[in-house]
Structures are given as C-alpha cells and as structure tokens.
PDB file of N, CA and C in Angstrom:
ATOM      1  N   UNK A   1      -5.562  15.522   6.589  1.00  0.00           N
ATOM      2  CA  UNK A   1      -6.391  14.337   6.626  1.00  0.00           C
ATOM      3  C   UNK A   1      -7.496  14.558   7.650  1.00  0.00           C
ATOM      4  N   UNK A   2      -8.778  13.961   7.242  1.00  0.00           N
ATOM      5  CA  UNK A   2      -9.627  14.242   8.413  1.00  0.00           C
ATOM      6  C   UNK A   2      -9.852  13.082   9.150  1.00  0.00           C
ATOM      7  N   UNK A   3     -10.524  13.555  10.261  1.00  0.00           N
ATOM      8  CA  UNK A   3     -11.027  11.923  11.106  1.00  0.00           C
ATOM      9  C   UNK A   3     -12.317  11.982  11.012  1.00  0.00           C
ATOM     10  N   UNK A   4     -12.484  11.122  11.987  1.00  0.00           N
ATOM     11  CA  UNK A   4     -14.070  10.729  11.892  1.00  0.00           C
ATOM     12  C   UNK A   4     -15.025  11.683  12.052  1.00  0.00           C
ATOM     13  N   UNK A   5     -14.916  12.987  13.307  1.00  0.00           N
ATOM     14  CA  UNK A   5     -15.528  14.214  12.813  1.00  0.00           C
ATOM     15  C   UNK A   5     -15.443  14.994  12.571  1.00  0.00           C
ATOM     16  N   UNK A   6     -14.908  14.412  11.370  1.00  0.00           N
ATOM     17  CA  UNK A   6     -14.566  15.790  10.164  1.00  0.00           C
ATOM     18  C   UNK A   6     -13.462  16.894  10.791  1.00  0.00           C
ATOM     19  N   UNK A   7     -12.772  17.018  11.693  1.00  0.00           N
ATOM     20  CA  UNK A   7     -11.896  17.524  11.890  1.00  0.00           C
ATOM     21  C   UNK A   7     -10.613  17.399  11.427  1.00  0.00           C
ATOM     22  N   UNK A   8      -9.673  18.413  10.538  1.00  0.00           N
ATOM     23  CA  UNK A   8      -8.645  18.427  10.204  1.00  0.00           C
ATOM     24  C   UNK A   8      -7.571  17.529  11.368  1.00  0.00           C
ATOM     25  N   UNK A   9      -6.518  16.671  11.446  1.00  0.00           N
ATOM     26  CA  UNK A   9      -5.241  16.336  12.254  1.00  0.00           C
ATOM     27  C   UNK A   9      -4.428  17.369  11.761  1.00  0.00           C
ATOM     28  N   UNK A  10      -3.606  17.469  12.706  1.00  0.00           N
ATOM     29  CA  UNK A  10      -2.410  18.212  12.623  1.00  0.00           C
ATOM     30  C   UNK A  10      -1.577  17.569  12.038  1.00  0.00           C
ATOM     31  N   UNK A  11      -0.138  18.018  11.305  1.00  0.00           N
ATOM     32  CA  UNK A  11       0.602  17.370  11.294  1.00  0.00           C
ATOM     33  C   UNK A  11       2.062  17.281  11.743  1.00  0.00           C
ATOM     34  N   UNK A  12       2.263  16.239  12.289  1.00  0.00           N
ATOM     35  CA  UNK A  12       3.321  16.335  13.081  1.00  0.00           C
ATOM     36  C   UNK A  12       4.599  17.468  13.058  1.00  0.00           C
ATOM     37  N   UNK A  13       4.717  16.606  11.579  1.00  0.00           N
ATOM     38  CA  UNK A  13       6.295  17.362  11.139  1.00  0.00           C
ATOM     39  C   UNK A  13       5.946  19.086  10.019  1.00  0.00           C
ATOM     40  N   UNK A  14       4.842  19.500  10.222  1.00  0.00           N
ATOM     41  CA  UNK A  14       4.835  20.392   9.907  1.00  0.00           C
ATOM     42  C   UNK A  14       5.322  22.133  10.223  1.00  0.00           C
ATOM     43  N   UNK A  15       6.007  22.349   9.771  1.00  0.00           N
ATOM     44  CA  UNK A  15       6.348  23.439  10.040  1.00  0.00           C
ATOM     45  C   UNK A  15       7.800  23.611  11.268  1.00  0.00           C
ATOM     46  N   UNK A  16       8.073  22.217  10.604  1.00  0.00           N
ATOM     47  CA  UNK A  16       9.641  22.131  11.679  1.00  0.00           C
ATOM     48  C   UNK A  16      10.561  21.578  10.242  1.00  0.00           C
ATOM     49  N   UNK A  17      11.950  20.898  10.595  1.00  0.00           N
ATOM     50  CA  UNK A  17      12.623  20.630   9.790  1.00  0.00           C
ATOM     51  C   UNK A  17      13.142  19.441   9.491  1.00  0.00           C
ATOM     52  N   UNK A  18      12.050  18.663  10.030  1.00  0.00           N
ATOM     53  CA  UNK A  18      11.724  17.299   9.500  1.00  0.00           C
ATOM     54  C   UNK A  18      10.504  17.245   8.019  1.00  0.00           C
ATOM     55  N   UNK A  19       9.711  18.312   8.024  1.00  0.00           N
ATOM     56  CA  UNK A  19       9.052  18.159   6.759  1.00  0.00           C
ATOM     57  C   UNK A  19       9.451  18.356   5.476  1.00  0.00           C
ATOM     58  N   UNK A  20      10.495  18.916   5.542  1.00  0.00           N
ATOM     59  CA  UNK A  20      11.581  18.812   4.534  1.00  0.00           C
ATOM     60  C   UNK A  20      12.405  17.456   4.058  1.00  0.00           C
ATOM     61  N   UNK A  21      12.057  16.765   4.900  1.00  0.00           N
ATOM     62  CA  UNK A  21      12.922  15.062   4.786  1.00  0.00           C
ATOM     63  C   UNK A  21      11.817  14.614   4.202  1.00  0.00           C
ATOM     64  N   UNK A  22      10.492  14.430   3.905  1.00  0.00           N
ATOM     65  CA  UNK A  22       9.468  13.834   3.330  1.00  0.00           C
ATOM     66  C   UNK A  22       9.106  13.638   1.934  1.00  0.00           C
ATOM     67  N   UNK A  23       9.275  12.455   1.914  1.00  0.00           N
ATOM     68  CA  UNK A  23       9.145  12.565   0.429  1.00  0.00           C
ATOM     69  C   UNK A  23       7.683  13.037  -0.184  1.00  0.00           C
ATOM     70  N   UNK A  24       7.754  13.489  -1.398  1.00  0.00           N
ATOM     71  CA  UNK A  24       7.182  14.126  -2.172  1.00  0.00           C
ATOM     72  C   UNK A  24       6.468  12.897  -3.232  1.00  0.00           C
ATOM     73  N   UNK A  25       5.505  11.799  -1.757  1.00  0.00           N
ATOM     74  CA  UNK A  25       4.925  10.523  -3.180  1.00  0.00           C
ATOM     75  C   UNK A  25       3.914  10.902  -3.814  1.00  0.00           C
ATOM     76  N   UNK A  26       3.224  11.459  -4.186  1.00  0.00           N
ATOM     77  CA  UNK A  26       1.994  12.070  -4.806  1.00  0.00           C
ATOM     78  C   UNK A  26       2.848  12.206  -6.409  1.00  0.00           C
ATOM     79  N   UNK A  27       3.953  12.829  -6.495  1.00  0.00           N
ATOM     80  CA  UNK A  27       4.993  12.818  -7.064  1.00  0.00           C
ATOM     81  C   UNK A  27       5.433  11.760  -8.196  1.00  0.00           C
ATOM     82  N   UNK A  28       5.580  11.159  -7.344  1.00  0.00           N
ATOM     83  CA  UNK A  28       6.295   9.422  -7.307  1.00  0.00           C
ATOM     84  C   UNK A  28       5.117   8.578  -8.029  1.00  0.00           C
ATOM     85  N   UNK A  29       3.806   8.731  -8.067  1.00  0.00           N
ATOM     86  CA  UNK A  29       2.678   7.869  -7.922  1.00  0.00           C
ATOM     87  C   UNK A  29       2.010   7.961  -9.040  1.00  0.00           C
ATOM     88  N   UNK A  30       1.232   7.025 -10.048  1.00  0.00           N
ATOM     89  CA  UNK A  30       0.434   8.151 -10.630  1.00  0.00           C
ATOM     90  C   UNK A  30      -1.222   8.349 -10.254  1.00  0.00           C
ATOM     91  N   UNK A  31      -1.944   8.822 -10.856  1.00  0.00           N
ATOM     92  CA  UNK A  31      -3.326   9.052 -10.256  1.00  0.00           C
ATOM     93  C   UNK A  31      -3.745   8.093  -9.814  1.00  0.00           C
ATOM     94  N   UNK A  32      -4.085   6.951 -10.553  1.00  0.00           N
ATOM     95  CA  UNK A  32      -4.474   5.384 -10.035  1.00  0.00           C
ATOM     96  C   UNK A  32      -3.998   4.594  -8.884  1.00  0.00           C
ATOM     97  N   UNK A  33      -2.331   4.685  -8.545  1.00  0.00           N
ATOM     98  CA  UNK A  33      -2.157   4.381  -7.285  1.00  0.00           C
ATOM     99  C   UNK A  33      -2.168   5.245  -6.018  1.00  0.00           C
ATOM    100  N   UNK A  34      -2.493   6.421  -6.705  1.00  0.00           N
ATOM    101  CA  UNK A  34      -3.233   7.456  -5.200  1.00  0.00           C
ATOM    102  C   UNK A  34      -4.501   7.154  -4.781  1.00  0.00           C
ATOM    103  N   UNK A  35      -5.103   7.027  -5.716  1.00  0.00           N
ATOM    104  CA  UNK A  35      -6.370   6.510  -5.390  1.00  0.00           C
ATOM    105  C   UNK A  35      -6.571   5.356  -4.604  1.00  0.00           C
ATOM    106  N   UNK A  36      -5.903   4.052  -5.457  1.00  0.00           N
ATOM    107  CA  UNK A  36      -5.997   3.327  -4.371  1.00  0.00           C
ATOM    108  C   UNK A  36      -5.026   3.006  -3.010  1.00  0.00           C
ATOM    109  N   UNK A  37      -3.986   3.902  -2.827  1.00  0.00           N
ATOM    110  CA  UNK A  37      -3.917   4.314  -1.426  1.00  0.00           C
ATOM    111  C   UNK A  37      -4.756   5.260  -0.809  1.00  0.00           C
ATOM    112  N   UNK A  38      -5.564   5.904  -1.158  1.00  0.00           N
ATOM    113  CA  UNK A  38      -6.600   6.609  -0.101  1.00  0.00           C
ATOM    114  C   UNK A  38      -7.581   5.503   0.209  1.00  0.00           C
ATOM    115  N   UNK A  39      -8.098   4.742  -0.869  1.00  0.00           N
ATOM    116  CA  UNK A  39      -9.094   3.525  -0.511  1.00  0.00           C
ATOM    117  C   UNK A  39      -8.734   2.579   0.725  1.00  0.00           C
ATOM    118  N   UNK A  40      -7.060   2.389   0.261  1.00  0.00           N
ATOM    119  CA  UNK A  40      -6.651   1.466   1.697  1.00  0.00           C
ATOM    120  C   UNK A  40      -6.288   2.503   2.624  1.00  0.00           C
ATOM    121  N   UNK A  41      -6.452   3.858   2.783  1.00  0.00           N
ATOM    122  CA  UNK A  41      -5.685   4.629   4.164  1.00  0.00           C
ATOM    123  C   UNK A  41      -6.223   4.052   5.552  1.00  0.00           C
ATOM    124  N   UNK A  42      -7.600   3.318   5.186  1.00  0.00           N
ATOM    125  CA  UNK A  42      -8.315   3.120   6.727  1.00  0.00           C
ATOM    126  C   UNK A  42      -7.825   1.872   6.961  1.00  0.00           C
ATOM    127  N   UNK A  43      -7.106   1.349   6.010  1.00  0.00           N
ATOM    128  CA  UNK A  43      -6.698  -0.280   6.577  1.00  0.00           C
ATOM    129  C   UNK A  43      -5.014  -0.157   7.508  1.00  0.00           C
ATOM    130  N   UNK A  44      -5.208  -0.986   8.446  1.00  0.00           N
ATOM    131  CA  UNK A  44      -3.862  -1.116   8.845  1.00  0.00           C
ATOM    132  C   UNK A  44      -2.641  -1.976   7.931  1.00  0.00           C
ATOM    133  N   UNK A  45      -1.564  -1.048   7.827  1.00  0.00           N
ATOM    134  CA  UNK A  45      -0.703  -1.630   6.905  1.00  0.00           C
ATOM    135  C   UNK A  45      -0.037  -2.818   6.679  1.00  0.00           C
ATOM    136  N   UNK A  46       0.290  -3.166   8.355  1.00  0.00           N
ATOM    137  CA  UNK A  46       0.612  -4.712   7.613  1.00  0.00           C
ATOM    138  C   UNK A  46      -0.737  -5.714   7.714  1.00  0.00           C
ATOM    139  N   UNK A  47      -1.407  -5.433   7.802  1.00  0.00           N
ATOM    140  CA  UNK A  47      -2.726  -6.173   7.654  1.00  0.00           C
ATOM    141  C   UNK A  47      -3.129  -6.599   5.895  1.00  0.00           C
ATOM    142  N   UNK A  48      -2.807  -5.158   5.492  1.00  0.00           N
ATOM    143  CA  UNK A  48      -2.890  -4.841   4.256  1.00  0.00           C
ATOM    144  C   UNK A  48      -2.173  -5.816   3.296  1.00  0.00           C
ATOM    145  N   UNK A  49      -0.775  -5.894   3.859  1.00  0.00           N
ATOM    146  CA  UNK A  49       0.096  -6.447   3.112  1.00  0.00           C
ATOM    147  C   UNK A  49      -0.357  -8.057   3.518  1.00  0.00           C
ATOM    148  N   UNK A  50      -0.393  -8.158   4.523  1.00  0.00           N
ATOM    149  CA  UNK A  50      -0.494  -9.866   4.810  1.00  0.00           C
ATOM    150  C   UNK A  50      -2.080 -10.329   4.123  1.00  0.00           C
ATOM    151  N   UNK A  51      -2.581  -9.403   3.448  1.00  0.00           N
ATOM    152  CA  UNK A  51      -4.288  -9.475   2.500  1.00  0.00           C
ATOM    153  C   UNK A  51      -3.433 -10.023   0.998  1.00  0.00           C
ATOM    154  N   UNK A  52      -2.566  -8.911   1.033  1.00  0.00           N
ATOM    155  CA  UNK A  52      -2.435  -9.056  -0.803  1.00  0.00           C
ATOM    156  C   UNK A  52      -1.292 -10.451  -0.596  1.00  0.00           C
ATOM    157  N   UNK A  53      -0.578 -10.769   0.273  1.00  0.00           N
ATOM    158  CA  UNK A  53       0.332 -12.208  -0.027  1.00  0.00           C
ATOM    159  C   UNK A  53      -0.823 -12.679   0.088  1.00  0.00           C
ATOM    160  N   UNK A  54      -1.766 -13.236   1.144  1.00  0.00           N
ATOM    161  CA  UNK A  54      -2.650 -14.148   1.354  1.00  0.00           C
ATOM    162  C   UNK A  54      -3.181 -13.956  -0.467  1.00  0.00           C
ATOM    163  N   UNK A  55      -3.874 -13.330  -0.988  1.00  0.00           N
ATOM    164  CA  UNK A  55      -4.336 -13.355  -2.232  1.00  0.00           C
ATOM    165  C   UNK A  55      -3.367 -13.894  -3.297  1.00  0.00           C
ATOM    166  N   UNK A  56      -2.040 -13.171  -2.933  1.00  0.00           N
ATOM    167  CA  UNK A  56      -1.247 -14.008  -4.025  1.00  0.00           C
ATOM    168  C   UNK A  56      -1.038 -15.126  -4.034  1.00  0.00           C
ATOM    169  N   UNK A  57      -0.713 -15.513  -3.102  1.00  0.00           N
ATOM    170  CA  UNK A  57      -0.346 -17.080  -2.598  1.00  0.00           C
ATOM    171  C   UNK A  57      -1.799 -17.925  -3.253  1.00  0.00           C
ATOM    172  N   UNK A  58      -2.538 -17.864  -2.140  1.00  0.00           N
ATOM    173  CA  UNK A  58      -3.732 -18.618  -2.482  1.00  0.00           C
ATOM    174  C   UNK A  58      -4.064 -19.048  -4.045  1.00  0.00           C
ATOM    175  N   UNK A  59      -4.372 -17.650  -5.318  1.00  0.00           N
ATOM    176  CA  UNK A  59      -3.862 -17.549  -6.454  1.00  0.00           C
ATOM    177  C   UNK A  59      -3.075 -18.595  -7.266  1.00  0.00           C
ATOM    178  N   UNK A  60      -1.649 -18.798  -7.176  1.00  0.00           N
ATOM    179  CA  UNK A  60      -0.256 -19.043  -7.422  1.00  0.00           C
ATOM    180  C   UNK A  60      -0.589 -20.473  -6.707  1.00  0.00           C
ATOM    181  N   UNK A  61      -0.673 -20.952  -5.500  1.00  0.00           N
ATOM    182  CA  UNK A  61       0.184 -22.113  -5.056  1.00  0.00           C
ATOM    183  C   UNK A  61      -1.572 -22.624  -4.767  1.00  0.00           C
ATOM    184  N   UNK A  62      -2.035 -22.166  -5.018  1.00  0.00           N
ATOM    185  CA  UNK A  62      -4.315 -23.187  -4.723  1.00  0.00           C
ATOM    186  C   UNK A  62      -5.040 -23.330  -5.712  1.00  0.00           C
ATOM    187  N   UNK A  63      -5.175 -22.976  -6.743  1.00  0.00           N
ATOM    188  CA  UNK A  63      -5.639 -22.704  -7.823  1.00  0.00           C
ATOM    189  C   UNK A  63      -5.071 -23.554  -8.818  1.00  0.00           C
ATOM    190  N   UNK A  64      -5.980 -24.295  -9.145  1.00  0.00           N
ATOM    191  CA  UNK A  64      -5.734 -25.576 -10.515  1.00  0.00           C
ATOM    192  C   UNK A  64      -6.014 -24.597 -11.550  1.00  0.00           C
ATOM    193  N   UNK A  65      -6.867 -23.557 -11.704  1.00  0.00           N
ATOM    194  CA  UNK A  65      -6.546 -22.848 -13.282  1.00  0.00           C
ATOM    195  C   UNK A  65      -5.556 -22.368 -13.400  1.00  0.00           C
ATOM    196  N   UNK A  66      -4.632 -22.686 -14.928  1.00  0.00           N
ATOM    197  CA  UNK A  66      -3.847 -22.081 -15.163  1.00  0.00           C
ATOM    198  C   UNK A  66      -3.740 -20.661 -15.970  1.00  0.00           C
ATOM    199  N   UNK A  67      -2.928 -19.465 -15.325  1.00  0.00           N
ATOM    200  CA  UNK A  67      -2.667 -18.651 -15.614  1.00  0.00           C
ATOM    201  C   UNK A  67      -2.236 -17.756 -16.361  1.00  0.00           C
ATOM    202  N   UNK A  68      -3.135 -17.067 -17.516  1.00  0.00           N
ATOM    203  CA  UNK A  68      -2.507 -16.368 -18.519  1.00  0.00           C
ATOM    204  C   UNK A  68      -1.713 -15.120 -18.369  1.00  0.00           C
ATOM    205  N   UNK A  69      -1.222 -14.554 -19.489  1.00  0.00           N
ATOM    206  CA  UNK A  69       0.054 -13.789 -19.034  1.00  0.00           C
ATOM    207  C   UNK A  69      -0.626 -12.399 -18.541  1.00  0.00           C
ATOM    208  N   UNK A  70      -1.888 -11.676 -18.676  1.00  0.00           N
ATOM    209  CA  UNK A  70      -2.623 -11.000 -17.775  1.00  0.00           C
ATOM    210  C   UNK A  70      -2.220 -11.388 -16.551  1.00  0.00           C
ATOM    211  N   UNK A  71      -2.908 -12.333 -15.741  1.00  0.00           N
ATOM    212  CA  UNK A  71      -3.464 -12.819 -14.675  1.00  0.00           C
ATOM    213  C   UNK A  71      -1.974 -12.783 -14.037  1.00  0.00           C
ATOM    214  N   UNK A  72      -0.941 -13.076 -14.517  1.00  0.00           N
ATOM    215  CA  UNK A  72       0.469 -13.081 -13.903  1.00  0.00           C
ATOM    216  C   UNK A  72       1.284 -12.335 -13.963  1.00  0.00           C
ATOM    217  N   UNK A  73       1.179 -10.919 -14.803  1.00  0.00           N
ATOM    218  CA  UNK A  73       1.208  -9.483 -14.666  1.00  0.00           C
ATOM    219  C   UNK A  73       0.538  -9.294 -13.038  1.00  0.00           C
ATOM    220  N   UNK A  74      -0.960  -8.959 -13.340  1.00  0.00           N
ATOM    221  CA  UNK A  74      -1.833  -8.606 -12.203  1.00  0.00           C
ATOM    222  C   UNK A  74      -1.036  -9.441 -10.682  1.00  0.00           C
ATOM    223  N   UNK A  75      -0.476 -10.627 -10.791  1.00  0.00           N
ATOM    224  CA  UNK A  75      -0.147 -11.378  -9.407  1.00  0.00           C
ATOM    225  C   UNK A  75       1.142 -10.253  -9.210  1.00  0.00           C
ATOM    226  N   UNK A  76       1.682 -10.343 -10.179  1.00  0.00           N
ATOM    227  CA  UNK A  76       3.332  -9.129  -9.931  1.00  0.00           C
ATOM    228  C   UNK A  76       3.014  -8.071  -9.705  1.00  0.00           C
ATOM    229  N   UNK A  77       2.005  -7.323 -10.014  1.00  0.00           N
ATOM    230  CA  UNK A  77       1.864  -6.117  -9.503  1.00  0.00           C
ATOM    231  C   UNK A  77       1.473  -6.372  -7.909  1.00  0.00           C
ATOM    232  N   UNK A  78       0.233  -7.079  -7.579  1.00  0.00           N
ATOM    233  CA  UNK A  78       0.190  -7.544  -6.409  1.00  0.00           C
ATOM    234  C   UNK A  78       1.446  -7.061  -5.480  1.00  0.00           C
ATOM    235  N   UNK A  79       2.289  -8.308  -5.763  1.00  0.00           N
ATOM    236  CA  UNK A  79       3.927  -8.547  -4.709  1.00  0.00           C
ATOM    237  C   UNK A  79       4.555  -7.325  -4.746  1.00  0.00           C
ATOM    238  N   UNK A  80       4.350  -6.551  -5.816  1.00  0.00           N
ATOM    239  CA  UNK A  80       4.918  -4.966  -6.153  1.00  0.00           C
ATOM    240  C   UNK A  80       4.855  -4.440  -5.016  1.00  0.00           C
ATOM    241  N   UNK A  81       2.984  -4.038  -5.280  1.00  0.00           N
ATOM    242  CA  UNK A  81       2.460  -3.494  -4.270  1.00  0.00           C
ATOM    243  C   UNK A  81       2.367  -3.764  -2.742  1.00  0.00           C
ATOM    244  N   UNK A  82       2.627  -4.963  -2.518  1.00  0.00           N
ATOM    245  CA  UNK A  82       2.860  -5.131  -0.940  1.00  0.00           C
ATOM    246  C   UNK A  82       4.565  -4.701  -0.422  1.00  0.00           C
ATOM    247  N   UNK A  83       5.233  -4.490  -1.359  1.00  0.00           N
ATOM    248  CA  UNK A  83       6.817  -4.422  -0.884  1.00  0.00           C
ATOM    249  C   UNK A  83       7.335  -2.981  -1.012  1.00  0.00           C
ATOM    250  N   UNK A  84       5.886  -2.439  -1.850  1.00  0.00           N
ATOM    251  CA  UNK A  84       5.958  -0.951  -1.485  1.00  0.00           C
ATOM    252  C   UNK A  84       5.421  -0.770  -0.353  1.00  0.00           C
ATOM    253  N   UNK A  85       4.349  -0.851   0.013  1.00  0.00           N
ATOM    254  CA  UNK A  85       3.691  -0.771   1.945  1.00  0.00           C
ATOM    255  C   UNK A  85       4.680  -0.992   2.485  1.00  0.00           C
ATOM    256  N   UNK A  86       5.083  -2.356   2.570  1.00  0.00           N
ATOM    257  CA  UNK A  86       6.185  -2.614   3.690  1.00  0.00           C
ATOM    258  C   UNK A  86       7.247  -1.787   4.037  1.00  0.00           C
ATOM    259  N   UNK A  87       7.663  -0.803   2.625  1.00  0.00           N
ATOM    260  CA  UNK A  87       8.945  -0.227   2.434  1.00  0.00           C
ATOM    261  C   UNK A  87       7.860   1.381   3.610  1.00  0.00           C
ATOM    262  N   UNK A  88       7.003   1.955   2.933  1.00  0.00           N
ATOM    263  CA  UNK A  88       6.357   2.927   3.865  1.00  0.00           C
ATOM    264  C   UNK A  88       5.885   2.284   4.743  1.00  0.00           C
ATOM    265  N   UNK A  89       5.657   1.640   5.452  1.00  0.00           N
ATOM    266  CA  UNK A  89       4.813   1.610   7.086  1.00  0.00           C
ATOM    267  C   UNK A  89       6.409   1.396   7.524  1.00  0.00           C
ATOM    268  N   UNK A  90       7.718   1.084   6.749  1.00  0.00           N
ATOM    269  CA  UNK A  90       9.024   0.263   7.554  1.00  0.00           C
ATOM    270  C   UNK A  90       8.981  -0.642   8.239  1.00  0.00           C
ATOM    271  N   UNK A  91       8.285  -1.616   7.498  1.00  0.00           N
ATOM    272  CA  UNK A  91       7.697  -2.944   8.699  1.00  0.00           C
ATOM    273  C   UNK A  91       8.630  -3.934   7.288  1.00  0.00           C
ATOM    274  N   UNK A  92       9.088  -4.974   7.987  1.00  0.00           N
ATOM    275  CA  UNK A  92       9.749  -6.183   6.571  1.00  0.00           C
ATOM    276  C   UNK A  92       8.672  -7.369   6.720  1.00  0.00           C
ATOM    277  N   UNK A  93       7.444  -6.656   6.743  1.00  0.00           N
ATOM    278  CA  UNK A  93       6.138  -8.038   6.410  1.00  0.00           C
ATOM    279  C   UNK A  93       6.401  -8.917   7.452  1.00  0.00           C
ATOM    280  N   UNK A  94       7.166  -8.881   8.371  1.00  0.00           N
ATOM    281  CA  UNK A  94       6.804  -9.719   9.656  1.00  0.00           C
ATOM    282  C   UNK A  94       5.711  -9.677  10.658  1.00  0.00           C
ATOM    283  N   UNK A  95       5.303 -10.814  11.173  1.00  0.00           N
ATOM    284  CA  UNK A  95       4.328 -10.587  11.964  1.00  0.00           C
ATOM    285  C   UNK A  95       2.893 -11.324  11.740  1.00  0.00           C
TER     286      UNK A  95
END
C-alpha cells in the first residue's frame, strides 16, 4: 500500500508467521467489492460503518416514500456491508 509520498509501507506481518494466519479476502470478494473497499481504504472504519447505518436508518425509519423490492435489496446489502467492516476493523459498531 502506498502513502501519501508514494512510498511503499511495510508490512507488519510479513515474512514472519503471522502472515500465514491472514486471510486470503481478495479471494473471498468479488471484483466490485474490492473496488469499493479500496475507495473506502482512506475512510476510518467505524466512521464508515456509523455512514452506512446513518444512511440506512434515515432511508427505512425518515422517508415517507415507500420502498420497492430494489430499494430494499440495496438497504440489505447496506447492513451486509457494515457487519462485514465491523467483523474486519473487530470493532461491534460501538462508539
């Protein structure tokens, strides 16, 4: 990963025998949600997550239009997607 000038980070667990415990999500993912985890890499994670409830919520419990079965797919993927963050940063959305 690079930083801001352009310099490679190291990585921690590289080349010891903790990088072997890492999962393999690239794997796990398909192209579309890699992507948009690199889009959010600069956001802080539970920030992230407390964005997409705030959106769901607001959505779901503020919103006098009612919701077709699209639009309530898209809210579930939402909650998906925040309970996957939570599960990688290991934070339980508190805070």
């Amino acid at each position: 990963m690079l930083h801001s000038k352009g310099q490679e980070k190291s990585c921690p667990n590289c080349g010891n025998a903790n990088a072997q415990s890492v999962p393999k999500i690239p794997q796990m993912l398909s192209p579309a949600q890699i992507q948009l985890l690199d889009y959010a890499d600069a956001l802080d994670g539970p920030d992230l997550v407390q964005s997409l409830k705030l959106l769901h919520n607001i959505t779901v419990y503020h919103s006098s239009e009612p919701l077709d079965e699209a639009e309530k797919d898209a809210l579930y993927s939402i909650k998906v997607l925040w309970e996957c963050i939570e599960r990688i940063i290991g934070d339980g959305g508190e805070g």
